[in-house]
C-alpha atoms as a PDB file:
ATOM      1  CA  UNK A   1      -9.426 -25.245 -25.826  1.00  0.00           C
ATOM      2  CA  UNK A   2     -11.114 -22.653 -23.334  1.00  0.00           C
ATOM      3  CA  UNK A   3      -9.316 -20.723 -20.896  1.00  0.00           C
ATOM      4  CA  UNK A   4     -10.704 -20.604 -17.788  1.00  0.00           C
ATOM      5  CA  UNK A   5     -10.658 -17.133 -16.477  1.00  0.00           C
ATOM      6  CA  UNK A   6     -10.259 -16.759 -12.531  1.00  0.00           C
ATOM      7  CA  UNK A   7     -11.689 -13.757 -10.536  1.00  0.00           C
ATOM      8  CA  UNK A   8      -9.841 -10.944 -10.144  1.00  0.00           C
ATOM      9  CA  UNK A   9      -7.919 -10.788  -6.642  1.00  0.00           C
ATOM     10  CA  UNK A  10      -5.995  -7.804  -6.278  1.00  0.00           C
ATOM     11  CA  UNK A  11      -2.597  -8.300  -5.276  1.00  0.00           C
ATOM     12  CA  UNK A  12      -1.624  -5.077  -2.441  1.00  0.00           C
ATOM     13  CA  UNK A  13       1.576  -4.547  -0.931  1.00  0.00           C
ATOM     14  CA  UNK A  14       1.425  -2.080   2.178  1.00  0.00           C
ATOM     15  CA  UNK A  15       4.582  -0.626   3.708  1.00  0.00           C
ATOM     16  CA  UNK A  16       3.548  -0.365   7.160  1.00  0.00           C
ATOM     17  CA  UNK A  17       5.548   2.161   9.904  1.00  0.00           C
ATOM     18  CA  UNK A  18       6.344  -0.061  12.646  1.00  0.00           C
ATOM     19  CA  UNK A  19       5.993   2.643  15.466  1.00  0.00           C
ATOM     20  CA  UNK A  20       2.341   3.192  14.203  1.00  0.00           C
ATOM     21  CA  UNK A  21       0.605   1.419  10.988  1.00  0.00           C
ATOM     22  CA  UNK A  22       2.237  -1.883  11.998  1.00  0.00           C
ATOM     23  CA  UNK A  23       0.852  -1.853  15.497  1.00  0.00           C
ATOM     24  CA  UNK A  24      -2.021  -0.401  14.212  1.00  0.00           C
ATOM     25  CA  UNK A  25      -2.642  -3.919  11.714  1.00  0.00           C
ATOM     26  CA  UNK A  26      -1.929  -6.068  15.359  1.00  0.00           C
ATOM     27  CA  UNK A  27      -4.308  -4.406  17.036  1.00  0.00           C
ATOM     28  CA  UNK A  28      -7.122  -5.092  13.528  1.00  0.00           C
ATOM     29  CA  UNK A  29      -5.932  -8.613  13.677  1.00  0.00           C
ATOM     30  CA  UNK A  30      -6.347  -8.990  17.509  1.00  0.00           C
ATOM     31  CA  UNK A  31      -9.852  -7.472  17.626  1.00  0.00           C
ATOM     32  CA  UNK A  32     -10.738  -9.636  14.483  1.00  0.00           C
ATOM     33  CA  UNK A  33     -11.527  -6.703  12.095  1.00  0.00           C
ATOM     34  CA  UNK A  34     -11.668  -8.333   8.881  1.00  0.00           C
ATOM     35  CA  UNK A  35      -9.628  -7.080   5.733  1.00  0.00           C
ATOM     36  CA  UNK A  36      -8.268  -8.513   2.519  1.00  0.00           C
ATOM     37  CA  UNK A  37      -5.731 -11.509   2.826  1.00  0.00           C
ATOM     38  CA  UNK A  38      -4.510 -10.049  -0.426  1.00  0.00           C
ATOM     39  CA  UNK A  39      -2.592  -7.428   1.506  1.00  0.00           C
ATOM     40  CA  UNK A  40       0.511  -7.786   1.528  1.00  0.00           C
ATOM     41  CA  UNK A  41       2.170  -5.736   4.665  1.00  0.00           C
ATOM     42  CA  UNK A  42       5.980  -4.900   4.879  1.00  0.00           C
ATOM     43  CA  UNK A  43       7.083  -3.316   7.861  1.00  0.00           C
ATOM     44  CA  UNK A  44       9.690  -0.335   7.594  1.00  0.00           C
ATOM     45  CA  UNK A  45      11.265   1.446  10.299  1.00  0.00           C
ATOM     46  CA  UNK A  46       9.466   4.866   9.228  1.00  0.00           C
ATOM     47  CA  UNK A  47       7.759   5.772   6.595  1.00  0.00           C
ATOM     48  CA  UNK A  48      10.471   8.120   5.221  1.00  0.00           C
ATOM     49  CA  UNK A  49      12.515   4.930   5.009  1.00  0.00           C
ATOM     50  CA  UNK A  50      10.187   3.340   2.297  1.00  0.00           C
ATOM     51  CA  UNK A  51      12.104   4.144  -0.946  1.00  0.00           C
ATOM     52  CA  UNK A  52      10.160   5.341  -4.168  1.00  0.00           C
ATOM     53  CA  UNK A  53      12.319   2.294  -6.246  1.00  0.00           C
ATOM     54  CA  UNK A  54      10.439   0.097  -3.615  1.00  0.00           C
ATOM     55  CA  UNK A  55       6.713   1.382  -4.847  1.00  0.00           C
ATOM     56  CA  UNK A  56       8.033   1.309  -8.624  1.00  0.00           C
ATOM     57  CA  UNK A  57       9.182  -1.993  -7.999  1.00  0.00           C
ATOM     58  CA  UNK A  58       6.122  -3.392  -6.374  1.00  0.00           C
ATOM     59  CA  UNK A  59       3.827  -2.312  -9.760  1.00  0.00           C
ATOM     60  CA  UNK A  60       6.898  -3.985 -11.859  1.00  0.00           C
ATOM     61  CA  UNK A  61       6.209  -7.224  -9.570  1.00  0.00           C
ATOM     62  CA  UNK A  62       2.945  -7.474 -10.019  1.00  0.00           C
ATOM     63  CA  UNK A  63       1.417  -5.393  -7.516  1.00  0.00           C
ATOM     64  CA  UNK A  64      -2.246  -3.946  -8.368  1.00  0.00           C
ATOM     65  CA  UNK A  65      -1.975  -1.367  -5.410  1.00  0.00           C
ATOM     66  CA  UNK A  66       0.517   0.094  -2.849  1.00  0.00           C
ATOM     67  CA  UNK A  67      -0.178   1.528   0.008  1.00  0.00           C
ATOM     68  CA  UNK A  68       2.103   3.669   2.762  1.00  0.00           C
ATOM     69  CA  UNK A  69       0.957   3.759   6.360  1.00  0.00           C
ATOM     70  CA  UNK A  70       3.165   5.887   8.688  1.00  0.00           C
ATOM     71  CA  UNK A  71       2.230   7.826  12.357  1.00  0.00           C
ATOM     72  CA  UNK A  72       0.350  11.390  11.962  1.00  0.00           C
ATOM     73  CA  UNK A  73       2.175  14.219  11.019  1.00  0.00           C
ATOM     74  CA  UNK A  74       3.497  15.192  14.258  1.00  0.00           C
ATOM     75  CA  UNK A  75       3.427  12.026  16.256  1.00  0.00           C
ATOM     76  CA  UNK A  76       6.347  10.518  13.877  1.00  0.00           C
ATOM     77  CA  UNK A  77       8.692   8.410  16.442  1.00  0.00           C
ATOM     78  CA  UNK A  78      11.949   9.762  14.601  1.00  0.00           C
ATOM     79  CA  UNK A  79      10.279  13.328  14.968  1.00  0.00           C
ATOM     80  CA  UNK A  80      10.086  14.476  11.094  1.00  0.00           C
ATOM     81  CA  UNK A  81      10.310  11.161   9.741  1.00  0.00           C
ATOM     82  CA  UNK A  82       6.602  11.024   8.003  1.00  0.00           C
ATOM     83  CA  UNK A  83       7.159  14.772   6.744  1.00  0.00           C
ATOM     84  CA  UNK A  84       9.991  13.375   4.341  1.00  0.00           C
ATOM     85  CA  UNK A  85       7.800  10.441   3.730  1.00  0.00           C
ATOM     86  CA  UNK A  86       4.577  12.571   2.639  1.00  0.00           C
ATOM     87  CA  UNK A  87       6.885  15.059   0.518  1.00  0.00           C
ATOM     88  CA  UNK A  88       8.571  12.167  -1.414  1.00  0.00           C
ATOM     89  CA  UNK A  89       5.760  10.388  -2.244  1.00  0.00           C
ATOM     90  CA  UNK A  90       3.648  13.931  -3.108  1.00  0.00           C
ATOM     91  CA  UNK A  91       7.123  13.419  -6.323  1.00  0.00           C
ATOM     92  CA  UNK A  92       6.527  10.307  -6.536  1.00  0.00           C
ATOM     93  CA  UNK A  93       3.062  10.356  -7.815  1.00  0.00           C
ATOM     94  CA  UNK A  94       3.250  12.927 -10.359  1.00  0.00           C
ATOM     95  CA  UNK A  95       5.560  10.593 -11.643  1.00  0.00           C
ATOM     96  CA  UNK A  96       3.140   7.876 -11.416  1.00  0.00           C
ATOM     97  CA  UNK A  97       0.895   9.759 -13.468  1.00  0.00           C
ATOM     98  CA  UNK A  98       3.167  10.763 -16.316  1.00  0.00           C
ATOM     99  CA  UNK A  99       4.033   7.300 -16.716  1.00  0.00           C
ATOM    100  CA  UNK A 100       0.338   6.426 -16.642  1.00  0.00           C
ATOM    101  CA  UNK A 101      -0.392   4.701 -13.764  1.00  0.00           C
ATOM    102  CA  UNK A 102      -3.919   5.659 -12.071  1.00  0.00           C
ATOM    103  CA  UNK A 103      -3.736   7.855  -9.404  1.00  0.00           C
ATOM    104  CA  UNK A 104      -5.998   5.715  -6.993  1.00  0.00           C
ATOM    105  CA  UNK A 105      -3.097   2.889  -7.457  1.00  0.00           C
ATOM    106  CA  UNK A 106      -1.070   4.430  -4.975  1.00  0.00           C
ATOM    107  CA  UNK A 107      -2.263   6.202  -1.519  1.00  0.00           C
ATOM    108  CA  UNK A 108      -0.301   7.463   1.870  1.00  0.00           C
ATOM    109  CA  UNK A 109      -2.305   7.094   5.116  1.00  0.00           C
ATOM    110  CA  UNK A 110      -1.751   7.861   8.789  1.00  0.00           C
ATOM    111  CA  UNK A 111      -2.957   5.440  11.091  1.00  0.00           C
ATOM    112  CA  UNK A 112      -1.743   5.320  15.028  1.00  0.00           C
ATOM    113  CA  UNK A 113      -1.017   2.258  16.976  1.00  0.00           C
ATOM    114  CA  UNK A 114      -4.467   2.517  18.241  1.00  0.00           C
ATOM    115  CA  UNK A 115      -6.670   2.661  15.295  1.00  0.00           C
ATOM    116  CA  UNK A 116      -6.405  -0.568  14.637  1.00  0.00           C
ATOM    117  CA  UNK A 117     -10.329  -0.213  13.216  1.00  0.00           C
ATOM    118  CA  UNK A 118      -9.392   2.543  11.333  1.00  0.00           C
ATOM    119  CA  UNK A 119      -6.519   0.484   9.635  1.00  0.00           C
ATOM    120  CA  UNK A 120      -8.859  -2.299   8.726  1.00  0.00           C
ATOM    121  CA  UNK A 121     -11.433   0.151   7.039  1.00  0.00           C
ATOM    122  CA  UNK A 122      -8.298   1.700   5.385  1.00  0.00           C
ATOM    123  CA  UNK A 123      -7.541  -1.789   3.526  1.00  0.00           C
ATOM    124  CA  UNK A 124     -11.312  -2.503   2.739  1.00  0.00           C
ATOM    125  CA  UNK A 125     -11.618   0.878   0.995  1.00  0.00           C
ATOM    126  CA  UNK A 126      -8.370   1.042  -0.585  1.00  0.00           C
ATOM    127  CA  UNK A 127      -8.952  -3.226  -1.638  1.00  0.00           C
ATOM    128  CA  UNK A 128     -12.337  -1.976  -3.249  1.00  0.00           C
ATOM    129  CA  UNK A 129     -10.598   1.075  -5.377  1.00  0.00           C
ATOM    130  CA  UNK A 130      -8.343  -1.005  -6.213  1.00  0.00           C
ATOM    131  CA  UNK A 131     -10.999  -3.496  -7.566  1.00  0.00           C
ATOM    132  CA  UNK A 132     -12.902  -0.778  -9.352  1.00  0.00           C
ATOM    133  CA  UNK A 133      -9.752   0.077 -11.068  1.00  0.00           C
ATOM    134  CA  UNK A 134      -8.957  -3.621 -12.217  1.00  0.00           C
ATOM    135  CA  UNK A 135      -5.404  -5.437 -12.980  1.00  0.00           C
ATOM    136  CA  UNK A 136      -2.600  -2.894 -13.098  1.00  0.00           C
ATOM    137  CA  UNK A 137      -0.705  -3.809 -16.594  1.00  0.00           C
ATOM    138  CA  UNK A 138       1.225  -0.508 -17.058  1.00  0.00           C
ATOM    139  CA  UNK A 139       4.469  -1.505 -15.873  1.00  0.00           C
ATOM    140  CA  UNK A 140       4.060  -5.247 -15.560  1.00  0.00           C
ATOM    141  CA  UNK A 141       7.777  -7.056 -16.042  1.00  0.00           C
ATOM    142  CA  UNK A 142       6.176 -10.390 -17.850  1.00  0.00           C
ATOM    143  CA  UNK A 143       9.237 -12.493 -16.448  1.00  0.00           C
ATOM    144  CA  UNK A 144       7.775 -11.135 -13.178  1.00  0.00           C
ATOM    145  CA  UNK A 145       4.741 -13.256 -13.326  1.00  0.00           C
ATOM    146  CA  UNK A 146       4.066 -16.978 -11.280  1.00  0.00           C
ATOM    147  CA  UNK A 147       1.455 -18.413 -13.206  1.00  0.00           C
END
C-alpha cells in the first residue's frame, strides 16, 4: 500500500491589529490583491494584546508560520500599544530559537490601514519563506492534528 503524499500547503495564522493590519487586509481584498488562502487572520485589538502563549500555541496547533501585523511605531491607536508589542515579541523569539524553531517562522510587520498592497506582498513573501522552510514539526502536539 502507497501513501499518497499531498503538496505542501503551509498553514499561517496572522494576528492582525484591527486599527491598522486588519483594515489594511480589507483594503488587499477589496482591490483584489491576491495572497495565500492559507492565511489564517485573527484580529486583536492591538498588537500588544496578542499574547506570546497565543504564537506558542499556534506552532503547537499546527501552524507552519505566524505572523503579527500592528500600526507603525508611532501611529499605534492606543498610543504605545505596538512598542509593548515589538518588545515582547523581540523575548519571544530568542525563545523561539532556543527551543529550535527557525527564526523566519515567526515575523512582526507594520502595515497601515492604507497599504492594503503592501499587506498582500507581506503574505506572499512571508507564504514563500515559509515554503522554503517546509512543515514546522518542532513543537507539533500529534493529538493536534485533523487528518
Amino acid at each position: 500500500m502507497q501513501v499518497e503524499k499531498k503538496p505542501f500547503k503551509p498553514l499561517i495564522v496572522a494576528f492582525c491589529c484591527n486599527w491598522c493590519s486588519y483594515a489594511g487586509a480589507d483594503l488587499a481584498g477589496t482591490n483584489r490583491l491576491n495572497y495565500p488562502a492559507d492565511v489564517k487572520i485573527i484580529r486583536v485589538p492591538c498588537s500588544c494584546r496578542v499574547n506570546p502563549l497565543f504564537i506558542l500555541r499556534a506552532f503547537q496547533r499546527g501552524a507552519d508560520g505566524v505572523i503579527i501585523c500592528g500600526c507603525h511605531p508611532g501611529d499605534c491607536h492606543y498610543t504605545t500599544g505596538n512598542y509593548y508589542a515589538r518588545r515582547r515579541m523581540t523575548l519571544l523569539f530568542s525563545m523561539l530559537d532556543y527551543l529550535g524553531i527557525e527564526k523566519g517562522r515567526t515575523r512582526v510587520e507594520w502595515v497601515s490601514a492604507a497599504e492594503g498592497q503592501k499587506f498582500a506582498e507581506t503574505m506572499n513573501s512571508f507564504v514563500e519563506t515559509i515554503c522554503s522552510l517546509g512543515e514546522n514539526k518542532r513543537l507539533e502536539d500529534l493529538r493536534c492534528k485533523t487528518e
